[in-house]
PDB file of N, CA and C in Angstrom:
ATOM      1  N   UNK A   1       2.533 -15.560   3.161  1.00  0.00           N
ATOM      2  CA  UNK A   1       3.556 -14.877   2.391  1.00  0.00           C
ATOM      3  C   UNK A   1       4.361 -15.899   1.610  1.00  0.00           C
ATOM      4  N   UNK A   2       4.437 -15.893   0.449  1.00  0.00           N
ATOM      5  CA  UNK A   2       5.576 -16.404  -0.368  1.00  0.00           C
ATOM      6  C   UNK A   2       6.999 -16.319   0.042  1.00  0.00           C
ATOM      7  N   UNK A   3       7.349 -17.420   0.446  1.00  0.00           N
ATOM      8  CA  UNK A   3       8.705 -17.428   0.745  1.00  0.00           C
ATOM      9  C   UNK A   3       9.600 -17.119  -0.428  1.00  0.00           C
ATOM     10  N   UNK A   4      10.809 -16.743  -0.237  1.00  0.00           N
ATOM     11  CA  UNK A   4      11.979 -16.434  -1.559  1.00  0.00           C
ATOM     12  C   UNK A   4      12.262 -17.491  -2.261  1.00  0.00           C
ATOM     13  N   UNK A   5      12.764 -18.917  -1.490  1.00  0.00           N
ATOM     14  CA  UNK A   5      13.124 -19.720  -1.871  1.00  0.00           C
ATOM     15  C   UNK A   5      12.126 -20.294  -2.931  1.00  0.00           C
ATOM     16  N   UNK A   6      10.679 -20.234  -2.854  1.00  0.00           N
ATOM     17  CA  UNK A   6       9.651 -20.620  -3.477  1.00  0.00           C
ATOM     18  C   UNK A   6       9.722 -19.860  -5.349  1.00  0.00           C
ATOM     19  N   UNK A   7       9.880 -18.613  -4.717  1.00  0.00           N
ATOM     20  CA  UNK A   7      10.351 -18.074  -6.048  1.00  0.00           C
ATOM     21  C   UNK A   7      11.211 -18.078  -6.896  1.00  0.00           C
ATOM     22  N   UNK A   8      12.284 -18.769  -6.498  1.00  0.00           N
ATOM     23  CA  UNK A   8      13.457 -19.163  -6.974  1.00  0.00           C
ATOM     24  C   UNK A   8      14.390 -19.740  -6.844  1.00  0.00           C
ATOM     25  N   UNK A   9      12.923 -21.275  -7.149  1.00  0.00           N
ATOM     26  CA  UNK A   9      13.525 -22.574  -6.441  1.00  0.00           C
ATOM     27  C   UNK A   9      14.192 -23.689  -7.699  1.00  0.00           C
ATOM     28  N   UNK A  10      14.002 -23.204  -8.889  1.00  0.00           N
ATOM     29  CA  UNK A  10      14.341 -23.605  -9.909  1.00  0.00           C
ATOM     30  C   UNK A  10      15.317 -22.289 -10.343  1.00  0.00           C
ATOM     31  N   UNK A  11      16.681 -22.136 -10.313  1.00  0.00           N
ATOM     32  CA  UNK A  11      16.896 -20.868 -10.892  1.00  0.00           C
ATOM     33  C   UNK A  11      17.028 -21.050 -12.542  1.00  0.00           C
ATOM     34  N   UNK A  12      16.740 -22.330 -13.380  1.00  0.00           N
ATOM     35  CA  UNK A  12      16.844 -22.557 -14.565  1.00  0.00           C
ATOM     36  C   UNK A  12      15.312 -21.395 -15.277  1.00  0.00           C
ATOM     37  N   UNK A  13      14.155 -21.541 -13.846  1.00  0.00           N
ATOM     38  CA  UNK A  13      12.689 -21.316 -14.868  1.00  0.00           C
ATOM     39  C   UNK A  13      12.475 -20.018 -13.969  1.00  0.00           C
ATOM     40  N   UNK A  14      13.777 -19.427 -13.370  1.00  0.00           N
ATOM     41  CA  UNK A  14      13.349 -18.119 -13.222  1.00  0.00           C
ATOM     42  C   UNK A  14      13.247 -16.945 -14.495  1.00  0.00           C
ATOM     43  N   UNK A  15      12.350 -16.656 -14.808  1.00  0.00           N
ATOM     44  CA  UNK A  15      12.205 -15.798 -15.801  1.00  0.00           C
ATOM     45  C   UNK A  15      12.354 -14.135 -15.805  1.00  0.00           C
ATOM     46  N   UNK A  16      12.209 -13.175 -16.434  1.00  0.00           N
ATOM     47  CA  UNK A  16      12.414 -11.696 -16.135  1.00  0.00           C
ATOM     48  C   UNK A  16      11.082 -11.151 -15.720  1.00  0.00           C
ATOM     49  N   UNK A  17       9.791 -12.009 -16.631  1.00  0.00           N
ATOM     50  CA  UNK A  17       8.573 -12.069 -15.405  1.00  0.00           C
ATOM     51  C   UNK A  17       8.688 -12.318 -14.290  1.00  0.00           C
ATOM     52  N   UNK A  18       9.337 -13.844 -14.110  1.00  0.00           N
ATOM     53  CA  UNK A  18       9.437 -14.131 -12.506  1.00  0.00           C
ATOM     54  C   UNK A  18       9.741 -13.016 -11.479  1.00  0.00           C
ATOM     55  N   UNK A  19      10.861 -12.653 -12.123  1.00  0.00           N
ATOM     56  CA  UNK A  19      11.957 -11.450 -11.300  1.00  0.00           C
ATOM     57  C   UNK A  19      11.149 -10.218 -10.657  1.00  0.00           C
ATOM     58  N   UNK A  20      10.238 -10.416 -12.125  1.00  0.00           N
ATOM     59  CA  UNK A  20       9.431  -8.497 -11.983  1.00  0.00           C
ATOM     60  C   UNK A  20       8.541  -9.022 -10.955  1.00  0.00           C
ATOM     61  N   UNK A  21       8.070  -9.983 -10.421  1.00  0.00           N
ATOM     62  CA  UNK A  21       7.108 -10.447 -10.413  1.00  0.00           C
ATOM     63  C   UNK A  21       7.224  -9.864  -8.563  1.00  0.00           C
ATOM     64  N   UNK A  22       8.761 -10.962  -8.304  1.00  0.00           N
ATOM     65  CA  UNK A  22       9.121 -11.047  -7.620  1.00  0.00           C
ATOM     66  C   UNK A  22       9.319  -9.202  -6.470  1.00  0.00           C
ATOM     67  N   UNK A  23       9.957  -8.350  -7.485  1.00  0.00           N
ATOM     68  CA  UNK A  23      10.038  -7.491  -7.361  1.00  0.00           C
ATOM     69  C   UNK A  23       8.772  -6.260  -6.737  1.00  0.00           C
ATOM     70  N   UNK A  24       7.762  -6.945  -7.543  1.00  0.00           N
ATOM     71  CA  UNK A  24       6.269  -6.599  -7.225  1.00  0.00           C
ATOM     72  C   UNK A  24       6.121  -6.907  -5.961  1.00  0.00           C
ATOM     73  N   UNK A  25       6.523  -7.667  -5.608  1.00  0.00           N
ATOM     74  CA  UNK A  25       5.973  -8.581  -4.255  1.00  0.00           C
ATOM     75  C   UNK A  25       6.505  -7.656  -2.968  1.00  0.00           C
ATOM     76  N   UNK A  26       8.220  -7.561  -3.157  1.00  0.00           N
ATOM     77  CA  UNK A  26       8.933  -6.614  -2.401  1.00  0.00           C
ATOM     78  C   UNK A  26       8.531  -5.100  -2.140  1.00  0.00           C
ATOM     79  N   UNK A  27       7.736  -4.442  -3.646  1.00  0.00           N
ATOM     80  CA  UNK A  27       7.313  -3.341  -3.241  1.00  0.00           C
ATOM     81  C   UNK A  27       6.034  -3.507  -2.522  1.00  0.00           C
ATOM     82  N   UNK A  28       5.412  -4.396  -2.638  1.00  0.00           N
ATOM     83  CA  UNK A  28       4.334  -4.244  -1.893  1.00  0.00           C
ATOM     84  C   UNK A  28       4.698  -4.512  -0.179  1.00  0.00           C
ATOM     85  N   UNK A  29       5.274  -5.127  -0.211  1.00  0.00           N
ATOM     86  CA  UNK A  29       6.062  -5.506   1.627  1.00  0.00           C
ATOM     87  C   UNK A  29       6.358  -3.954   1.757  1.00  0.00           C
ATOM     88  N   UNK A  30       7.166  -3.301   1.115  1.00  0.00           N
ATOM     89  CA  UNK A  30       8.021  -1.719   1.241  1.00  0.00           C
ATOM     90  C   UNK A  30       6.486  -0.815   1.722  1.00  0.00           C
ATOM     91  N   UNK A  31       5.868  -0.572   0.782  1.00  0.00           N
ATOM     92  CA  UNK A  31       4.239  -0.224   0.914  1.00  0.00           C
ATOM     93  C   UNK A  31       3.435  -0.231   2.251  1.00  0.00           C
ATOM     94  N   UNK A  32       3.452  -1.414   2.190  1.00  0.00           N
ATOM     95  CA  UNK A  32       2.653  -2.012   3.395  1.00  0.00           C
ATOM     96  C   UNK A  32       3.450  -1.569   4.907  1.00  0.00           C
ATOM     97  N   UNK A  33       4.896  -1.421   4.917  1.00  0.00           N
ATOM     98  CA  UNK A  33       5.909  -0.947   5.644  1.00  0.00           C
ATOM     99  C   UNK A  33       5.548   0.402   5.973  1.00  0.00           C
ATOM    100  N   UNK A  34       5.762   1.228   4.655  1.00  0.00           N
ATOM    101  CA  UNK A  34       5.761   2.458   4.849  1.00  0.00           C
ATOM    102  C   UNK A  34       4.229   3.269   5.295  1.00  0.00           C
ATOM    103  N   UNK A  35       3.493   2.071   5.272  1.00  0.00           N
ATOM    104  CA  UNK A  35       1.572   2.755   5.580  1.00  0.00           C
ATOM    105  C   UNK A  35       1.940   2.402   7.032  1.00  0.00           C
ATOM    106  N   UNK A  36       2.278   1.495   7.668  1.00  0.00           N
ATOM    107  CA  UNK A  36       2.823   1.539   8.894  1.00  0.00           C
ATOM    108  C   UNK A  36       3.608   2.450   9.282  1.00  0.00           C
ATOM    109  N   UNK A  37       3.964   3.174   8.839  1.00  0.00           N
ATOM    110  CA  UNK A  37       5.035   4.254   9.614  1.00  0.00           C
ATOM    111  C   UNK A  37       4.041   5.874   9.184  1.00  0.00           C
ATOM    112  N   UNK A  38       2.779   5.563   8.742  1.00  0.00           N
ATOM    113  CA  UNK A  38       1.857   6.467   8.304  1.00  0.00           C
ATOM    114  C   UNK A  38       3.028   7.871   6.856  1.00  0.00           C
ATOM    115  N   UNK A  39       3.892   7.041   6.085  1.00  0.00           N
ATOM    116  CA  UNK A  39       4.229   7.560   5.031  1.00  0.00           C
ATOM    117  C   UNK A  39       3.689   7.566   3.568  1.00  0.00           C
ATOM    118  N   UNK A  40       2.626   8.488   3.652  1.00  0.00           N
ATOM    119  CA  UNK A  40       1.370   7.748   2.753  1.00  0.00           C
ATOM    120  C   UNK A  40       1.761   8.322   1.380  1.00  0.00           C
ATOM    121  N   UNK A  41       2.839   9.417   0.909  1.00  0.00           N
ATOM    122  CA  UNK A  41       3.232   9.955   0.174  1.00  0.00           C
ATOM    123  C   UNK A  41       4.046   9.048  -0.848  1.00  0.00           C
ATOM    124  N   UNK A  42       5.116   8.399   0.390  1.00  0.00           N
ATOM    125  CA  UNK A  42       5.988   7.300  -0.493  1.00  0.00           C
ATOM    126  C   UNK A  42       5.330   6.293  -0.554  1.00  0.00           C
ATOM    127  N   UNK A  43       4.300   5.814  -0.097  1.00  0.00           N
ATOM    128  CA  UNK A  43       3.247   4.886  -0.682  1.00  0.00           C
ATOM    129  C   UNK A  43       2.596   4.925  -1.746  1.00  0.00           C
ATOM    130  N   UNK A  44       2.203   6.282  -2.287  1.00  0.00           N
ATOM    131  CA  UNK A  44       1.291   6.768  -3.577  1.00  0.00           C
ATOM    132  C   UNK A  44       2.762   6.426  -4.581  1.00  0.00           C
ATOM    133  N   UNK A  45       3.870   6.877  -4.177  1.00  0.00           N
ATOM    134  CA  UNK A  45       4.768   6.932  -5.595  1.00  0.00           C
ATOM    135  C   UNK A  45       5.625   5.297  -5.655  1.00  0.00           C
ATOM    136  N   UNK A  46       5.201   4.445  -4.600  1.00  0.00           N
ATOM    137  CA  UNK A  46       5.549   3.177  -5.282  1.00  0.00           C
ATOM    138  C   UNK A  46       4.811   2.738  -5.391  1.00  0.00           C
ATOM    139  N   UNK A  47       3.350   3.081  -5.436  1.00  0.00           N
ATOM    140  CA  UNK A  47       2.002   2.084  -5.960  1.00  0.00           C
ATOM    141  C   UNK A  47       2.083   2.778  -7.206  1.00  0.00           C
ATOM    142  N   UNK A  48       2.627   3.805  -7.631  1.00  0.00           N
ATOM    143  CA  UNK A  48       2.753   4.130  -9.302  1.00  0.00           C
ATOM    144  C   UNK A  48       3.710   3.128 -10.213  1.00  0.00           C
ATOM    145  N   UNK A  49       4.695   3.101  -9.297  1.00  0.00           N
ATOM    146  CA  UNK A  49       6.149   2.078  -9.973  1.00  0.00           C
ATOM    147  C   UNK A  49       5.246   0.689  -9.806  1.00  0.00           C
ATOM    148  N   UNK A  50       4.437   0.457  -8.851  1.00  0.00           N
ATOM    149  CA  UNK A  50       4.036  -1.230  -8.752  1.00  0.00           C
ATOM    150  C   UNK A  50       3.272  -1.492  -9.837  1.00  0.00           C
ATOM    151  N   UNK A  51       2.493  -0.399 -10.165  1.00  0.00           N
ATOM    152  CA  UNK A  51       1.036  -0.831 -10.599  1.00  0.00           C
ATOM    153  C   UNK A  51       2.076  -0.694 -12.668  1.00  0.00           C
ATOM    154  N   UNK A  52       3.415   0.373 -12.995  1.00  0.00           N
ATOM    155  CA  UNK A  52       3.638  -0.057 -14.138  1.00  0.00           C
ATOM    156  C   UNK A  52       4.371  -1.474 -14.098  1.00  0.00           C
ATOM    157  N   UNK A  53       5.235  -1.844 -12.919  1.00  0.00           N
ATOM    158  CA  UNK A  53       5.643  -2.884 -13.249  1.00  0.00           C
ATOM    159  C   UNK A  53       4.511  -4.579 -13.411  1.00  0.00           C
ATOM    160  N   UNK A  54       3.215  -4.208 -12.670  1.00  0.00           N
ATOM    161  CA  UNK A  54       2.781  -5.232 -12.644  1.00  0.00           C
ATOM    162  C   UNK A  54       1.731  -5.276 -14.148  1.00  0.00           C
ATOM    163  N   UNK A  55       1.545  -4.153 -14.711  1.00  0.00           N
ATOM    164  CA  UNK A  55       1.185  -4.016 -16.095  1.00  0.00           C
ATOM    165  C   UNK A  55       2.128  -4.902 -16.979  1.00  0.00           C
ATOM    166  N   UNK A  56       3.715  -4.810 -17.216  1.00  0.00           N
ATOM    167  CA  UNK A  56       4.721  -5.075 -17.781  1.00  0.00           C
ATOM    168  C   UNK A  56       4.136  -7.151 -17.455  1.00  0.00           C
ATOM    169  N   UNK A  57       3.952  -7.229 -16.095  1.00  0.00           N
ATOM    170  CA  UNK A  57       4.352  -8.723 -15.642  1.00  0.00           C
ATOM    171  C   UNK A  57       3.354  -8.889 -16.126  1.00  0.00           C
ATOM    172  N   UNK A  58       2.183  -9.151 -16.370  1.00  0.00           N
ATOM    173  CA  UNK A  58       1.028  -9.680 -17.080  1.00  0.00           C
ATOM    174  C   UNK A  58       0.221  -8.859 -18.094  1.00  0.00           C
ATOM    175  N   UNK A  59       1.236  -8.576 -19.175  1.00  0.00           N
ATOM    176  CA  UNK A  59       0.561  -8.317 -20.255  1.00  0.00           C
ATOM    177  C   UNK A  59       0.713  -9.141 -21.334  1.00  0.00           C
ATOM    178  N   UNK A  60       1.086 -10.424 -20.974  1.00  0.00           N
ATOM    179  CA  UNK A  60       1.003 -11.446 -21.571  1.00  0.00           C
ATOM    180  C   UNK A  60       0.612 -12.541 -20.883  1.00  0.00           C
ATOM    181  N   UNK A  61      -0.065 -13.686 -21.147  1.00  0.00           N
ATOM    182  CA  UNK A  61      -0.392 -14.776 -20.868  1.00  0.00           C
ATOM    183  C   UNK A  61       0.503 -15.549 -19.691  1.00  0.00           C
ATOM    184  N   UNK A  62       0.248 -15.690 -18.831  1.00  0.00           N
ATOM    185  CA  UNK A  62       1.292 -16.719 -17.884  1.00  0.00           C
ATOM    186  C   UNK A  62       1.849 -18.362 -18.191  1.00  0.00           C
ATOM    187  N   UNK A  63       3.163 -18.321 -17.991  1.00  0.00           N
ATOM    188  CA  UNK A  63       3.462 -19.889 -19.101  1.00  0.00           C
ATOM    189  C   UNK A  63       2.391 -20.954 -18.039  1.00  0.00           C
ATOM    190  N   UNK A  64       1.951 -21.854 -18.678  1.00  0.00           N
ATOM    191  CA  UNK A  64       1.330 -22.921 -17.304  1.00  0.00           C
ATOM    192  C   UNK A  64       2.670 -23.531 -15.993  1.00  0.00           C
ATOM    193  N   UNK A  65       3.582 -23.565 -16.561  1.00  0.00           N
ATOM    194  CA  UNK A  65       4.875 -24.126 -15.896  1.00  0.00           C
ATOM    195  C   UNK A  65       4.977 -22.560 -14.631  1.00  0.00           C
ATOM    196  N   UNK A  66       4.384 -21.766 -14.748  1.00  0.00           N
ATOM    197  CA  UNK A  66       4.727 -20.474 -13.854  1.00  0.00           C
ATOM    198  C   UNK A  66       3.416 -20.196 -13.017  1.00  0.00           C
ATOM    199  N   UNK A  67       2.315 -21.160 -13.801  1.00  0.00           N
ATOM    200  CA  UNK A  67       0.967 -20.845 -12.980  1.00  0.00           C
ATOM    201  C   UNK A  67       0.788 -20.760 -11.614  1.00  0.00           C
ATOM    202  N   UNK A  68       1.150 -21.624 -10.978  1.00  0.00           N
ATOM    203  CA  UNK A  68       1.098 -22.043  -9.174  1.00  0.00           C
ATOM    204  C   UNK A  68       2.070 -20.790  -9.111  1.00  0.00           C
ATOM    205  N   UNK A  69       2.943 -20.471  -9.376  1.00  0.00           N
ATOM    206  CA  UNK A  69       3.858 -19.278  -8.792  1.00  0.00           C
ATOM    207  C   UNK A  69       3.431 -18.297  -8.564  1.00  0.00           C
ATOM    208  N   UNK A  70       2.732 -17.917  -9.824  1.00  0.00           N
ATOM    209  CA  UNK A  70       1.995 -16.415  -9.953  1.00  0.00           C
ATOM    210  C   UNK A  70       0.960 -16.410  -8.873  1.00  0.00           C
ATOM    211  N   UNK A  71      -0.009 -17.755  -9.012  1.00  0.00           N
ATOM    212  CA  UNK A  71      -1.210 -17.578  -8.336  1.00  0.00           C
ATOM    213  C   UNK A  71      -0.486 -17.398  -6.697  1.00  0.00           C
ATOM    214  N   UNK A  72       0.313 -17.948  -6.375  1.00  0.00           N
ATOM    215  CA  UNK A  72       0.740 -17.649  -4.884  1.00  0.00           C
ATOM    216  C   UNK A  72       1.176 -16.224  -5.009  1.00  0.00           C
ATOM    217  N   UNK A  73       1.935 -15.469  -5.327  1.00  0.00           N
ATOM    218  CA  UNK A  73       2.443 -14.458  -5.685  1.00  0.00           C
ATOM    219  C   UNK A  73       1.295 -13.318  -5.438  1.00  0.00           C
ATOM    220  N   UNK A  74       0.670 -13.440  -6.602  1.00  0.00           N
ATOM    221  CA  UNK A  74      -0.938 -12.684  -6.258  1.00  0.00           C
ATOM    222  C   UNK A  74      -1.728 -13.005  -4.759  1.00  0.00           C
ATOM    223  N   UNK A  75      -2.061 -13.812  -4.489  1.00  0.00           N
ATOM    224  CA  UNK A  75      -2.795 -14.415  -3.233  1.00  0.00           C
ATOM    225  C   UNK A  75      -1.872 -13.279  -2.017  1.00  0.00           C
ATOM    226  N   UNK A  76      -0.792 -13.744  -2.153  1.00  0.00           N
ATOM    227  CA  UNK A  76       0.132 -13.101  -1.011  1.00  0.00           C
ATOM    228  C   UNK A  76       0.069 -11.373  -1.728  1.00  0.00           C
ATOM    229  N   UNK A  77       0.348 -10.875  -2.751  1.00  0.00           N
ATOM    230  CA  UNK A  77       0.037  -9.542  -2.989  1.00  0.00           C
ATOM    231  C   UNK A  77      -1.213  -9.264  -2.286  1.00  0.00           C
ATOM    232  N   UNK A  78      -2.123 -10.091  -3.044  1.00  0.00           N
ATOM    233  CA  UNK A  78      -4.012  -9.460  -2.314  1.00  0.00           C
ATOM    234  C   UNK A  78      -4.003  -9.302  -0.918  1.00  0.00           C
ATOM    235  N   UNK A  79      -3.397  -9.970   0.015  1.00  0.00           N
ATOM    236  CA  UNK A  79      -3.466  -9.895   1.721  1.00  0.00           C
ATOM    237  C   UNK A  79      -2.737  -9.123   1.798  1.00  0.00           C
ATOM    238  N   UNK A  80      -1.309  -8.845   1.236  1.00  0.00           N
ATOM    239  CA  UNK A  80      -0.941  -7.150   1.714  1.00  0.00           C
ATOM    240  C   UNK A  80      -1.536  -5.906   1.504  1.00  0.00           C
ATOM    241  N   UNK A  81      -2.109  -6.083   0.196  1.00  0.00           N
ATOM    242  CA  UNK A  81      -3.220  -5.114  -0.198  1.00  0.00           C
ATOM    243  C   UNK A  81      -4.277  -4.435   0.767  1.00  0.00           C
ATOM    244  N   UNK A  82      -4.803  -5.771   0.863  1.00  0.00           N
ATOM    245  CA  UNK A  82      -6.225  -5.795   2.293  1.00  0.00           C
ATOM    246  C   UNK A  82      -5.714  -4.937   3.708  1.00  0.00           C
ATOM    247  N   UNK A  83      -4.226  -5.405   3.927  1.00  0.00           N
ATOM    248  CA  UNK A  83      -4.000  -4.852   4.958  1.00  0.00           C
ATOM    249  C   UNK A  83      -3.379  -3.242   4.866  1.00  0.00           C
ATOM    250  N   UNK A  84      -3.111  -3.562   3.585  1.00  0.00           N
ATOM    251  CA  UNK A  84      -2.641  -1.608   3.310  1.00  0.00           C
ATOM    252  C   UNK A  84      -4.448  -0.777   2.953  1.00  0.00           C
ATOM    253  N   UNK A  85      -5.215  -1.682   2.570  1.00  0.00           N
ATOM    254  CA  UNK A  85      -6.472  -0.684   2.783  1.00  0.00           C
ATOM    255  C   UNK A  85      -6.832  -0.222   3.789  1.00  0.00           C
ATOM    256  N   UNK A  86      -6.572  -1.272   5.325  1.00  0.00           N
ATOM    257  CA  UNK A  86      -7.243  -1.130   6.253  1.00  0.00           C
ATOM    258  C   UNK A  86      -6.129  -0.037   6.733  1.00  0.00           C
ATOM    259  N   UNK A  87      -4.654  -0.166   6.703  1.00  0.00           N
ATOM    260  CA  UNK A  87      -4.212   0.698   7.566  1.00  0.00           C
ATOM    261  C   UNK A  87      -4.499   2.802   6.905  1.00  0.00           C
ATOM    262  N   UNK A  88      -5.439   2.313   5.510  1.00  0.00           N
ATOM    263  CA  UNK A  88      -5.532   3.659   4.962  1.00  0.00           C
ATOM    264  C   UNK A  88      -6.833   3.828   5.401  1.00  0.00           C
ATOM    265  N   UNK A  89      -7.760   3.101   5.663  1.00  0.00           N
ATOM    266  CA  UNK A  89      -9.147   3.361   6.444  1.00  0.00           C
ATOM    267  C   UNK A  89      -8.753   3.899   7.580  1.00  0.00           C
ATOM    268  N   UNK A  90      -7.937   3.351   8.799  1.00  0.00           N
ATOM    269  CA  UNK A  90      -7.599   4.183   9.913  1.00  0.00           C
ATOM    270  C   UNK A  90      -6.976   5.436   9.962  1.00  0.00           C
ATOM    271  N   UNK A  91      -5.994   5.513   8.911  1.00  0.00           N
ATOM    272  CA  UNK A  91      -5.543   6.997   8.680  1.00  0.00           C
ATOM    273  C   UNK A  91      -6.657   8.233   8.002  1.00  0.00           C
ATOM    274  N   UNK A  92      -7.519   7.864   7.249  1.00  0.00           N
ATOM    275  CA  UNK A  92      -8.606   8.571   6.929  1.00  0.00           C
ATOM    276  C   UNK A  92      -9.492   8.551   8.128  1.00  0.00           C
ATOM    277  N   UNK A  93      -9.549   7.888   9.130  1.00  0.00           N
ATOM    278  CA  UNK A  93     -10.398   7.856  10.502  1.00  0.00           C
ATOM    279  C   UNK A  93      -9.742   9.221  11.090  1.00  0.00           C
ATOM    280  N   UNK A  94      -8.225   8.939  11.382  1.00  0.00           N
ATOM    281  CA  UNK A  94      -7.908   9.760  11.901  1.00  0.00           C
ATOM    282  C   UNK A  94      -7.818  11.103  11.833  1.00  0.00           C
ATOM    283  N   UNK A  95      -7.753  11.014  10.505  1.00  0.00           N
ATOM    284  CA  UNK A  95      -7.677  12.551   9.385  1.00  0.00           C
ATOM    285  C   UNK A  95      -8.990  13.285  10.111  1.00  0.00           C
ATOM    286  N   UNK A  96      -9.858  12.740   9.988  1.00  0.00           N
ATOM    287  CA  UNK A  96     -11.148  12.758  10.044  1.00  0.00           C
ATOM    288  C   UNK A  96     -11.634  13.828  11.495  1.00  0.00           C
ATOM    289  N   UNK A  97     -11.468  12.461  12.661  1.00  0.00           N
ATOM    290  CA  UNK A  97     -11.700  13.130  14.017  1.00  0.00           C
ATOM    291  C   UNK A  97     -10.529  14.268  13.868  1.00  0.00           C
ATOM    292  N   UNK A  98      -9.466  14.366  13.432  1.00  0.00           N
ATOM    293  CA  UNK A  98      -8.613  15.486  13.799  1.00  0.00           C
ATOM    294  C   UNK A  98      -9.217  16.595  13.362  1.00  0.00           C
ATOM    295  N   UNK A  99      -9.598  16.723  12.562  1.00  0.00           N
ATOM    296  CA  UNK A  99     -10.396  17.907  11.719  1.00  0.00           C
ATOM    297  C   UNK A  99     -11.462  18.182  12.361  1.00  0.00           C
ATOM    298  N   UNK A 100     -12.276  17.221  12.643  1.00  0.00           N
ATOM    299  CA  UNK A 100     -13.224  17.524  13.683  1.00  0.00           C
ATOM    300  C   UNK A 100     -12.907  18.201  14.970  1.00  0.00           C
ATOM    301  N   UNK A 101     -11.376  17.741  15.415  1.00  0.00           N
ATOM    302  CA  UNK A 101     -11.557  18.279  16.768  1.00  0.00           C
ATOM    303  C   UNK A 101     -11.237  20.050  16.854  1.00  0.00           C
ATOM    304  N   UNK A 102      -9.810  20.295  15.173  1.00  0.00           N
ATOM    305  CA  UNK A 102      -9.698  21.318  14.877  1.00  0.00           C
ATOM    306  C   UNK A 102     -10.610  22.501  14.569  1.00  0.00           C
ATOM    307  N   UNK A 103     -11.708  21.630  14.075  1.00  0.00           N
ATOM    308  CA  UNK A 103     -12.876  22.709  13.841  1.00  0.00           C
ATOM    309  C   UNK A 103     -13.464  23.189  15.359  1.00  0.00           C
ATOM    310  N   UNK A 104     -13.737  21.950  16.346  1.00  0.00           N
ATOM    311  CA  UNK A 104     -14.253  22.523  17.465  1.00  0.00           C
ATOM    312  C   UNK A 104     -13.272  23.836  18.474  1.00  0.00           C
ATOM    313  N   UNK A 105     -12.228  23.326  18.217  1.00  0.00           N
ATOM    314  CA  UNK A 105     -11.121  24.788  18.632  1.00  0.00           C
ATOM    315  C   UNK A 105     -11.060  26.042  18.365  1.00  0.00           C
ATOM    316  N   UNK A 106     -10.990  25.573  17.070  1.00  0.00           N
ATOM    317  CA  UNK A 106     -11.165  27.062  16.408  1.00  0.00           C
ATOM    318  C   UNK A 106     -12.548  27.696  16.541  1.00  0.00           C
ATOM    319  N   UNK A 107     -13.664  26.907  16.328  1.00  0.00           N
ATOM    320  CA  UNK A 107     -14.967  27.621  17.014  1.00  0.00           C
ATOM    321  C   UNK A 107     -14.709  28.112  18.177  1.00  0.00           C
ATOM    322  N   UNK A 108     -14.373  27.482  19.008  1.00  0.00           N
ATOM    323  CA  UNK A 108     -13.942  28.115  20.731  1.00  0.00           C
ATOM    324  C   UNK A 108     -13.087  28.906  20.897  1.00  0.00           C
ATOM    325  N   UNK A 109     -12.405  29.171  19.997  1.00  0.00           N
ATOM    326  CA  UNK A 109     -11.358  30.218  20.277  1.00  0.00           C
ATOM    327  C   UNK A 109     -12.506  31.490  19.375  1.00  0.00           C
ATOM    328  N   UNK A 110     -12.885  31.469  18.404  1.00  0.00           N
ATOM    329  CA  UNK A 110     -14.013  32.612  18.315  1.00  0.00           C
ATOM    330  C   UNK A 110     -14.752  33.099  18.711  1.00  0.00           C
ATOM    331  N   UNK A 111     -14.914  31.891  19.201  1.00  0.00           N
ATOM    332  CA  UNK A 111     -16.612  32.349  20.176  1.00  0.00           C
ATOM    333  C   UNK A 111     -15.821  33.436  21.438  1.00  0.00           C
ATOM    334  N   UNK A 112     -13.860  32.758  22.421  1.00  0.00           N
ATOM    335  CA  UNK A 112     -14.085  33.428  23.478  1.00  0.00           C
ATOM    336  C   UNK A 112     -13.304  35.010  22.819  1.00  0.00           C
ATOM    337  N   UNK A 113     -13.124  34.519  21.397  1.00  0.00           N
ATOM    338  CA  UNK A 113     -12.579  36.446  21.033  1.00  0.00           C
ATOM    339  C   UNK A 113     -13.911  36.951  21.223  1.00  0.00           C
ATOM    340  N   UNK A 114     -14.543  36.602  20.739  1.00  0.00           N
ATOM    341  CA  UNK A 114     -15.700  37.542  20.399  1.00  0.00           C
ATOM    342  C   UNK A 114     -16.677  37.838  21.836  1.00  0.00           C
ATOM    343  N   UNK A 115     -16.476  36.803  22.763  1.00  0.00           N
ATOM    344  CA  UNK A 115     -17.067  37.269  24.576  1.00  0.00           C
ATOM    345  C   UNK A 115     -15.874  38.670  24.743  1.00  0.00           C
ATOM    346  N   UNK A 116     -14.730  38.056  24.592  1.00  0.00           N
ATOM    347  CA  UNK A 116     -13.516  39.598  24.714  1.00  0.00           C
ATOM    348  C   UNK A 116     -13.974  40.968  24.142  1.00  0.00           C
ATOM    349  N   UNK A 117     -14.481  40.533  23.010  1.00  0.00           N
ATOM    350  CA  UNK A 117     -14.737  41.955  22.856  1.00  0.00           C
ATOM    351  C   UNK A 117     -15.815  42.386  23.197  1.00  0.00           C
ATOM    352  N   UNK A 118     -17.009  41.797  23.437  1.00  0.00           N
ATOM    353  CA  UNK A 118     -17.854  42.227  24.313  1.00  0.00           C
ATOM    354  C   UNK A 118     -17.702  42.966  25.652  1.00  0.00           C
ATOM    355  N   UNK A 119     -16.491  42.799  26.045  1.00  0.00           N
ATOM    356  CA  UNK A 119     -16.242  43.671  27.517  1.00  0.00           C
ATOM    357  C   UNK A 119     -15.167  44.564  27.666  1.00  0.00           C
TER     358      UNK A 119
END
C-alpha cells in the first residue's frame, strides 16, 4: 500500500492529478471495505465515481517527475482490485449455493403438499 506521506511528500509537486489520484486510491480502500461488509450496491456506485475520476487522472500523459508515483499508486490500486474480485467471486459462490439450497426447499415443500393431498 502506498503510504500518504509518499504521496505528498513534496507538497510543492503535489498536483490536482496527484490529489485525484490520491483520491482514487481512498475510494478504492472504501470499496474494498465495503465488499467486506458484503455492501455490493455501494460498491457498484463508487466504482462509477472511481472509474470517472480515474478517466479525468489519465487522460493525459503523466509528467516523468510523477512517474514512480503513479506507477506505485496503480500497483497498490491493482492488489486492491484483485482482492475486491476475489471477495466478489465468494459472494457469487455464495449467491450461488443459496439458490441452490432454496430451490431444494421449495421442491420439498411441493413434493410434501402434494403427498398431503394425496390423503
Amino acid at each position: 500500500m502506498i503510504r500518504d506521506e509518499n504521496i505528498l511528500d513534496d507538497a510543492a509537486s503535489v498536483t490536482p492529478r496527484a490529489t485525484r489520484l490520491a483520491n482514487v486510491i481512498l475510494m478504492t480502500e472504501r470499496m474494498l471495505s465495503l465488499a467486506k461488509d458484503n455492501q455490493w450496491d455501494s460498491v457498484t456506485e463508487l466504482e462509477e465515481e472511481r472509474r470517472l475520476e480515474l478517466r479525468d487522472c489519465f487522460s493525459e500523459p503523466i509528467p516523468e517527475s510523477q512517474s514512480t508515483l503513479f506507477s506505485e499508486a496503480l500497483a497498490a490500486m491493482l492488489h486492491m482490485n484483485e482482492e475486491l474480485i476475489s471477495l466478489l467471486e465468494s459472494a457469487k459462490a455464495e449467491v450461488a449455493i443459496k439458490r441452490t439450497d432454496q430451490r431444494r426447499t421449495s421442491t420439498s415443500v411441493r413434493h410434501y403438499l402434494d403427498i398431503e393431498k394425496e390423503h
